[in-house]
Protein backbone atom coordinates (compact mmCIF):
# COMPACT_ATOMS: atom_id res chain seq x y z
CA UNK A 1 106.16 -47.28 -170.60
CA UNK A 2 104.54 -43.93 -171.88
CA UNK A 3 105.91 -44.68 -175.17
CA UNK A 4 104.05 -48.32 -175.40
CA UNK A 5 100.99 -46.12 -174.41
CA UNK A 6 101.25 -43.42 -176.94
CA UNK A 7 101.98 -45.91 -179.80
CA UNK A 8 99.38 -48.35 -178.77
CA UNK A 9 96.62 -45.01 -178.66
CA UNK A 10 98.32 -44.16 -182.54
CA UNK A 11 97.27 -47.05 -183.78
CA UNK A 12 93.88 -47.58 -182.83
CA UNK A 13 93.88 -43.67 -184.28
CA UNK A 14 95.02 -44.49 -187.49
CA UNK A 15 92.60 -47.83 -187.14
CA UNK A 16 89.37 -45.72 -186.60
CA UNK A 17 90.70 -43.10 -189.59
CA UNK A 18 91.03 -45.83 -191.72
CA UNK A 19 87.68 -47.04 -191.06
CA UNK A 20 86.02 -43.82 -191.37
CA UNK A 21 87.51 -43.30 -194.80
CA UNK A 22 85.30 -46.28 -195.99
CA UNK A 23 82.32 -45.15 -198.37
CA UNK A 24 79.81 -47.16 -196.41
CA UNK A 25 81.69 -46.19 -193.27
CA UNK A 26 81.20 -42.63 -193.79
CA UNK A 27 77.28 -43.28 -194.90
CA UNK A 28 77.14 -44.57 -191.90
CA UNK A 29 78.33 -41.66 -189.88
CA UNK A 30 76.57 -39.20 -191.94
CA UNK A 31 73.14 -40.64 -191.00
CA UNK A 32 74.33 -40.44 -186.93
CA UNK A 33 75.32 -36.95 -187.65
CA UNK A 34 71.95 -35.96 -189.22
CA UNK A 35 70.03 -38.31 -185.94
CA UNK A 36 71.63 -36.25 -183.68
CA UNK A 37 71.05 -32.68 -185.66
CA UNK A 38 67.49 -33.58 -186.20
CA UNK A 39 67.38 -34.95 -182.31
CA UNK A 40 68.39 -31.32 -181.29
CA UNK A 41 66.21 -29.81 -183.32
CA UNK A 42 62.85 -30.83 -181.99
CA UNK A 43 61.18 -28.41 -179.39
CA UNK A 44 60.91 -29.89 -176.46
CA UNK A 45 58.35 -32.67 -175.44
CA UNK A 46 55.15 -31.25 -173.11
């Protein structure tokens, strides 16, 4: 049973790296990534 669980959990890992490898896939995350660095670099809000 662990098996099943550790092969089914490999392949939606290789899934997601295979997506990620995509140009517009990684445009994609690049703009999140800059969201959330801009995001924490805001002062506060009074």
């Amino acid at each position: 049973m662990g098996f099943m669980k550790k092969a089914g959990a490999l392949g939606v890992a290789k899934m997601v790296f295979d997506e990620a490898r995509k140009p517009h896939n990684q445009a994609k995350i690049k703009q999140a990534v800059q969201q959330l660095k801009d995001r924490r670099n805001q002062p506060p809000a009074r």
